[in-house]
PDB file of N, CA and C in Angstrom:
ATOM      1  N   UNK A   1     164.185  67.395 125.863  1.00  0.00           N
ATOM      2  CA  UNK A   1     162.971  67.008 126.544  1.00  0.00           C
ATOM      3  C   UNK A   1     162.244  68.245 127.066  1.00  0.00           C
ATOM      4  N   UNK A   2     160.761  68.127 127.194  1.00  0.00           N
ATOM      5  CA  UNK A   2     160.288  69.239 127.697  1.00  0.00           C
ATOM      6  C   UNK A   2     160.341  69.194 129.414  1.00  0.00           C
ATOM      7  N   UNK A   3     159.499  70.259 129.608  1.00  0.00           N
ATOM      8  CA  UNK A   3     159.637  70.414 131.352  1.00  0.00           C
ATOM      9  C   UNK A   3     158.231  70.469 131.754  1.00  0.00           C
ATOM     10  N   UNK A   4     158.233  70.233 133.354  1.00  0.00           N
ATOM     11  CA  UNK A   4     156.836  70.215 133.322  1.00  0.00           C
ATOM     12  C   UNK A   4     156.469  71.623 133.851  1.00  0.00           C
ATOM     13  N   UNK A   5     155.196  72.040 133.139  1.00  0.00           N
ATOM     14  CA  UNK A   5     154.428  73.198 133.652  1.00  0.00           C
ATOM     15  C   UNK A   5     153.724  73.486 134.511  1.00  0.00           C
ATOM     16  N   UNK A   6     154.664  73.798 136.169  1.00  0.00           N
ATOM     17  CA  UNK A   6     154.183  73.406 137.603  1.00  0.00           C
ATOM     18  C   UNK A   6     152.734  73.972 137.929  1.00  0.00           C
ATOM     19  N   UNK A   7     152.218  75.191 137.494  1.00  0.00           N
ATOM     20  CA  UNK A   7     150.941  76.155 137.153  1.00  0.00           C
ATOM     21  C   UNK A   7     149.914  75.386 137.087  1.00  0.00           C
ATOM     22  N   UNK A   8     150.366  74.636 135.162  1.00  0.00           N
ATOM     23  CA  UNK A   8     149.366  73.927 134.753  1.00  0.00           C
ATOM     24  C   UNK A   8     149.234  72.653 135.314  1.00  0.00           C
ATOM     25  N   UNK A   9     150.397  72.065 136.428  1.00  0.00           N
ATOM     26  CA  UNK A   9     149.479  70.348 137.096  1.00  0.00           C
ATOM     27  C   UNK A   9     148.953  71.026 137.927  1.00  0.00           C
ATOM     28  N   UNK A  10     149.046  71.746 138.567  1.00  0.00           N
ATOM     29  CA  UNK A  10     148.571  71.954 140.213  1.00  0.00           C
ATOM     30  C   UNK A  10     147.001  72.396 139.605  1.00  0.00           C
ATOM     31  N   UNK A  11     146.744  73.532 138.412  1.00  0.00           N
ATOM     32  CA  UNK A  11     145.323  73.227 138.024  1.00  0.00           C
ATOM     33  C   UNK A  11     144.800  71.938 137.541  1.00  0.00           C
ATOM     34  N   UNK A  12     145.613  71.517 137.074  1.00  0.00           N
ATOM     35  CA  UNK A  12     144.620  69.952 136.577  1.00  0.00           C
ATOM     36  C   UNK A  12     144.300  69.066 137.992  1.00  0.00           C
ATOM     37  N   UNK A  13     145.588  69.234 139.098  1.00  0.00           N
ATOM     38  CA  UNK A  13     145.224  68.519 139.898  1.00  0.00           C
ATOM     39  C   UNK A  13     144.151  69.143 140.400  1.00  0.00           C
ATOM     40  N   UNK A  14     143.984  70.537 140.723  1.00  0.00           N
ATOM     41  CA  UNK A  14     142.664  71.052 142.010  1.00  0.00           C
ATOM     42  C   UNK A  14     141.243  70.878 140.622  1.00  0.00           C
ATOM     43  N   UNK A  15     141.426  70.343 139.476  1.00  0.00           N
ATOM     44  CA  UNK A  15     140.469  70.248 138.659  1.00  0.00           C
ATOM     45  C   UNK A  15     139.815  68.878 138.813  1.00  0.00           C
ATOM     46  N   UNK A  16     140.523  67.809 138.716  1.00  0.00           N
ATOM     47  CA  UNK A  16     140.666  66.178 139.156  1.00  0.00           C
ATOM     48  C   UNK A  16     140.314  66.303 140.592  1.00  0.00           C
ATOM     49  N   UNK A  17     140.519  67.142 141.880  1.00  0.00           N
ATOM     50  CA  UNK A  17     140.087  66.936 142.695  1.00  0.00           C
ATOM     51  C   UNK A  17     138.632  67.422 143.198  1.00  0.00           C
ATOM     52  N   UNK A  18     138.422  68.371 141.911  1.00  0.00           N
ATOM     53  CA  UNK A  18     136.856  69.130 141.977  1.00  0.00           C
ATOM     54  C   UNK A  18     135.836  67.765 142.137  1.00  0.00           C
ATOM     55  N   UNK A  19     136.520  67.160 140.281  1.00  0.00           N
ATOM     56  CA  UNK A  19     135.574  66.651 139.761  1.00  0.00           C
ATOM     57  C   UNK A  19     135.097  65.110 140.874  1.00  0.00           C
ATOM     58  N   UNK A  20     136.278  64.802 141.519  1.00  0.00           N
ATOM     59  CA  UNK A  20     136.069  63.374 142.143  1.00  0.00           C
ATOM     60  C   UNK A  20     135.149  63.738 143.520  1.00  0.00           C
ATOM     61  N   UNK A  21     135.015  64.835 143.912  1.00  0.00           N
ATOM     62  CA  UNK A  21     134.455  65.395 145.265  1.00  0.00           C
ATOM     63  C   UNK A  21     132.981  65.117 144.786  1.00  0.00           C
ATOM     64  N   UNK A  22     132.874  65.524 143.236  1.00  0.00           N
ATOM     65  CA  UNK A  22     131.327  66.068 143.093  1.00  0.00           C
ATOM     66  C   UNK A  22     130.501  64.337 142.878  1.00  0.00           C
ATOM     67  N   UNK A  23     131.378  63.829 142.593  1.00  0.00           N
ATOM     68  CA  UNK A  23     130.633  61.790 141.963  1.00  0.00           C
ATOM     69  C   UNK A  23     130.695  61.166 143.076  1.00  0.00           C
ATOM     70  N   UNK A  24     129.648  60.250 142.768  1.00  0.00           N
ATOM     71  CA  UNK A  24     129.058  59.410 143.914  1.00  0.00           C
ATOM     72  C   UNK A  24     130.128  58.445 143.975  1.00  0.00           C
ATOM     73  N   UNK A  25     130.447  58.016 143.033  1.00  0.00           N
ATOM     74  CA  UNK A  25     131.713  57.012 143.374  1.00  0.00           C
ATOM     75  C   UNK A  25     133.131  57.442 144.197  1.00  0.00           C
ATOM     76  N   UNK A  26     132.848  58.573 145.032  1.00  0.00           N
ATOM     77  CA  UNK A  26     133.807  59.090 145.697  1.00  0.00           C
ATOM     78  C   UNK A  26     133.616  58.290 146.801  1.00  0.00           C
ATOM     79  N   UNK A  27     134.075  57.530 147.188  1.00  0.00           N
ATOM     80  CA  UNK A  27     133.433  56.444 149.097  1.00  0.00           C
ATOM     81  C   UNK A  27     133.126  57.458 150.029  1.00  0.00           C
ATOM     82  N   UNK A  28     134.147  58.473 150.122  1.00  0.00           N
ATOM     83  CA  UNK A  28     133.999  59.207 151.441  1.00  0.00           C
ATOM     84  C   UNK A  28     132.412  59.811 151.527  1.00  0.00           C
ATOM     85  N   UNK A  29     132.089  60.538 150.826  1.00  0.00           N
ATOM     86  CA  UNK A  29     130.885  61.215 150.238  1.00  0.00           C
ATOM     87  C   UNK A  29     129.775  60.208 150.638  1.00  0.00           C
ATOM     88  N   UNK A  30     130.081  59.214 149.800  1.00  0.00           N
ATOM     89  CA  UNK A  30     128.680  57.954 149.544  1.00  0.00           C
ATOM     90  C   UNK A  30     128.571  57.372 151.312  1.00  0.00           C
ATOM     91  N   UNK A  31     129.687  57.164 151.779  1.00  0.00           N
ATOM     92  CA  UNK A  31     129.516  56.245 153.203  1.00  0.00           C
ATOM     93  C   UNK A  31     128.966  57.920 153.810  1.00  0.00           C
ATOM     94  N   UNK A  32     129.696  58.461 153.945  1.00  0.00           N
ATOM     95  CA  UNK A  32     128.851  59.739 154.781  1.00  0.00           C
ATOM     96  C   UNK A  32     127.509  60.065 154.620  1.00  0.00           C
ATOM     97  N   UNK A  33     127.256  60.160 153.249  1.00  0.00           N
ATOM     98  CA  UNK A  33     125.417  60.474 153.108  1.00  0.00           C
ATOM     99  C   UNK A  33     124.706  59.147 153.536  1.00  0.00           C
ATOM    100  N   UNK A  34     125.160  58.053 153.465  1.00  0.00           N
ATOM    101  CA  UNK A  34     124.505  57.112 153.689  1.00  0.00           C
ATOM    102  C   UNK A  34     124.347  56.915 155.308  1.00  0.00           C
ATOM    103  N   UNK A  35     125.721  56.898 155.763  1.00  0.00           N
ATOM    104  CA  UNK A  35     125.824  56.539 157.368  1.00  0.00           C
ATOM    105  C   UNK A  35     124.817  58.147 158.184  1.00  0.00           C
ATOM    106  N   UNK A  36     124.667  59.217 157.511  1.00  0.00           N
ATOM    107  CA  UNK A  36     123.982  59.995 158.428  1.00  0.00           C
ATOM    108  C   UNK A  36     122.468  60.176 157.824  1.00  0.00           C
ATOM    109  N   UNK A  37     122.493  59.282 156.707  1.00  0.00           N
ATOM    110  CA  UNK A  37     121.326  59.166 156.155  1.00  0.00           C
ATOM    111  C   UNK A  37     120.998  60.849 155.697  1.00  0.00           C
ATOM    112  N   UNK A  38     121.557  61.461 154.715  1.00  0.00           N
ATOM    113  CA  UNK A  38     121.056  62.514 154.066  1.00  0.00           C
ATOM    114  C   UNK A  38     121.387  62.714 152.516  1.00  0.00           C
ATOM    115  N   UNK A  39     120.418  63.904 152.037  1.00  0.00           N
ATOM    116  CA  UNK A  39     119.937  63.905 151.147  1.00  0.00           C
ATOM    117  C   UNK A  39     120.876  64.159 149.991  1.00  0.00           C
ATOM    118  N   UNK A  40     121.347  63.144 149.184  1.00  0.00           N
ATOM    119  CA  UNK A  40     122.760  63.256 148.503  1.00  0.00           C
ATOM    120  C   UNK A  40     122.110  64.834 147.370  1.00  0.00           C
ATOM    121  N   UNK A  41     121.403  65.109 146.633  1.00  0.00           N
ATOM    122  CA  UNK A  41     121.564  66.126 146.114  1.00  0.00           C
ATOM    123  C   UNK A  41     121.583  67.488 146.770  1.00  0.00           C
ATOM    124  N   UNK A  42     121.095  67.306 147.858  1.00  0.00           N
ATOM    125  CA  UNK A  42     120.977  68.361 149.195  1.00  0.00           C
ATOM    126  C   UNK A  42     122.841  68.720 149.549  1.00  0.00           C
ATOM    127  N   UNK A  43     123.488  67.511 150.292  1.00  0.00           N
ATOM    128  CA  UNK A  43     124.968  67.743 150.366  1.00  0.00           C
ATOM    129  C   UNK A  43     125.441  68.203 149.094  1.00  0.00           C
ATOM    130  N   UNK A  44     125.571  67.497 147.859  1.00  0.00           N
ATOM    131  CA  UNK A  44     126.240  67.972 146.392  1.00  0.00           C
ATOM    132  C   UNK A  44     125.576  69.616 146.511  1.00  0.00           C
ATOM    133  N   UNK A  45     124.606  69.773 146.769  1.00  0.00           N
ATOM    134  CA  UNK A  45     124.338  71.871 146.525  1.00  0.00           C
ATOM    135  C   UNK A  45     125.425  72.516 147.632  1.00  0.00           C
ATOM    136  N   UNK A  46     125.149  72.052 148.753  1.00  0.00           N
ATOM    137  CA  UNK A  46     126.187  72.628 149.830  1.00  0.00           C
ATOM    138  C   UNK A  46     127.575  72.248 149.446  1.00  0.00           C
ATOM    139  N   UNK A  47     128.165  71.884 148.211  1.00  0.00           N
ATOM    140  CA  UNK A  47     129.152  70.923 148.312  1.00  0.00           C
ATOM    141  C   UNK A  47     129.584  72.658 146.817  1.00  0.00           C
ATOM    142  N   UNK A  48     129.305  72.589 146.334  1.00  0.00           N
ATOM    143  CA  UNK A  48     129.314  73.594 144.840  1.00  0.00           C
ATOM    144  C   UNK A  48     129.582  74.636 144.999  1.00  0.00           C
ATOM    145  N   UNK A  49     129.405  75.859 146.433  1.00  0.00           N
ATOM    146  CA  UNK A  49     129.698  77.169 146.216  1.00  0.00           C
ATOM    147  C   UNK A  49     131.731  76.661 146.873  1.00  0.00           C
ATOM    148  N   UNK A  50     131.705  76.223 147.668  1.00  0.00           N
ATOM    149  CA  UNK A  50     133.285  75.725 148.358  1.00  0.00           C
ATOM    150  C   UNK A  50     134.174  75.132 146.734  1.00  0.00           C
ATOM    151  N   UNK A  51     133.796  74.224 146.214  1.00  0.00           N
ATOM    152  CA  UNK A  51     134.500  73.533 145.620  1.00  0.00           C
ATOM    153  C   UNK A  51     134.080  74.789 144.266  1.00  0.00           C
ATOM    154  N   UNK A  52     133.241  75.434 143.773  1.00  0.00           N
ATOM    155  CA  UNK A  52     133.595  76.207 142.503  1.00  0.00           C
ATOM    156  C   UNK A  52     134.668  77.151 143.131  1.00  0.00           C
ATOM    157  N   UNK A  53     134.518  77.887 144.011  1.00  0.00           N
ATOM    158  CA  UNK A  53     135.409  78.764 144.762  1.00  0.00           C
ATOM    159  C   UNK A  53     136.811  78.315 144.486  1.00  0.00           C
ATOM    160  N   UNK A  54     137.727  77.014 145.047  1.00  0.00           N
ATOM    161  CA  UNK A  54     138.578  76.385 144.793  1.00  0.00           C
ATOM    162  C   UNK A  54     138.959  76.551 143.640  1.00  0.00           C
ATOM    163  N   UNK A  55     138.295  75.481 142.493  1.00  0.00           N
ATOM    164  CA  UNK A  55     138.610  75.922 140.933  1.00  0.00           C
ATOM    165  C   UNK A  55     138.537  77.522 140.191  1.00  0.00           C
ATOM    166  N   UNK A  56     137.685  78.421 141.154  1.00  0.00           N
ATOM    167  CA  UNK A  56     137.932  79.642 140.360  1.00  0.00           C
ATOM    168  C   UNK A  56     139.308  80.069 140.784  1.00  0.00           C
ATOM    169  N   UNK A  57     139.188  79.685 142.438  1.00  0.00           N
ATOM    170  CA  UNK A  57     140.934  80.251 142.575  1.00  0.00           C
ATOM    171  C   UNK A  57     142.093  79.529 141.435  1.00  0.00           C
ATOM    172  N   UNK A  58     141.802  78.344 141.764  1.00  0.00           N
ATOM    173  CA  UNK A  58     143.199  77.997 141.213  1.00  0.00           C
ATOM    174  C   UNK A  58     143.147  78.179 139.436  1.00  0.00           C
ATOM    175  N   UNK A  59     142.024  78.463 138.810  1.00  0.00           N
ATOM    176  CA  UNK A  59     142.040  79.238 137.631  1.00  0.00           C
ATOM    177  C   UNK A  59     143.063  80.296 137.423  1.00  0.00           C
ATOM    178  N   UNK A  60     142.383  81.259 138.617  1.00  0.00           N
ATOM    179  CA  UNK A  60     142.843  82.670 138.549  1.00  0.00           C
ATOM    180  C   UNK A  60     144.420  82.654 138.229  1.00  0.00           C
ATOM    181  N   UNK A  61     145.315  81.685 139.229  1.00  0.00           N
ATOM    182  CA  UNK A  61     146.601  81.543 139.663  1.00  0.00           C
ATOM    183  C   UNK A  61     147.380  80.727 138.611  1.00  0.00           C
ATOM    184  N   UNK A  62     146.703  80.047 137.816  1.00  0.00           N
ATOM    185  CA  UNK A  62     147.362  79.507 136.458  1.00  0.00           C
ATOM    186  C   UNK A  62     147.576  80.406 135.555  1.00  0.00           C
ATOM    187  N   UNK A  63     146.218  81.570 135.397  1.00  0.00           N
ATOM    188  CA  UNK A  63     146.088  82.722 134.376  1.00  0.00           C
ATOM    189  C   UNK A  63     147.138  83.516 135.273  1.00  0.00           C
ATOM    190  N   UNK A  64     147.422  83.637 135.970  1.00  0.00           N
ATOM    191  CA  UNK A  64     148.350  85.242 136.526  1.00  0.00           C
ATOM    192  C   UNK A  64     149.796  84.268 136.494  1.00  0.00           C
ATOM    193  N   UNK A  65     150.560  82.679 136.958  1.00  0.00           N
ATOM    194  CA  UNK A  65     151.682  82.302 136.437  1.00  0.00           C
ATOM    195  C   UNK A  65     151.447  81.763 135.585  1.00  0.00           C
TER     196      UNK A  65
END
């Protein structure tokens, strides 16, 4: 049997957790822009330099183990 490649989940997971942050069908996101009433493409820009940051790290750390 094979083994699992601890490197490669932990990127798929911080990849799966990029992608669900950035969609509206995320609740947390949707009830927040809604309940403070702001501008959902406005939050998603403030939302992109944090969360690419994340995925470049955990890029980096798959490529170096």
């Amino acid at each position: 049997m094979g083994s699992i490649d601890i490197p490669l989940a932990v990127f798929v997971f911080v990849a799966g957790f990029t992608g669900a942050m950035f969609t509206p069908m995320h609740l947390c996101l949707t009830l927040t822009v809604d309940f403070f009433q702001a501008d959902l493409h406005r939050v998603l820009r403030l939302l992109l330099l944090p969360e690419a940051t994340l995925l470049i790290i955990a890029a980096a750390l798959y490529a170096v183990f």
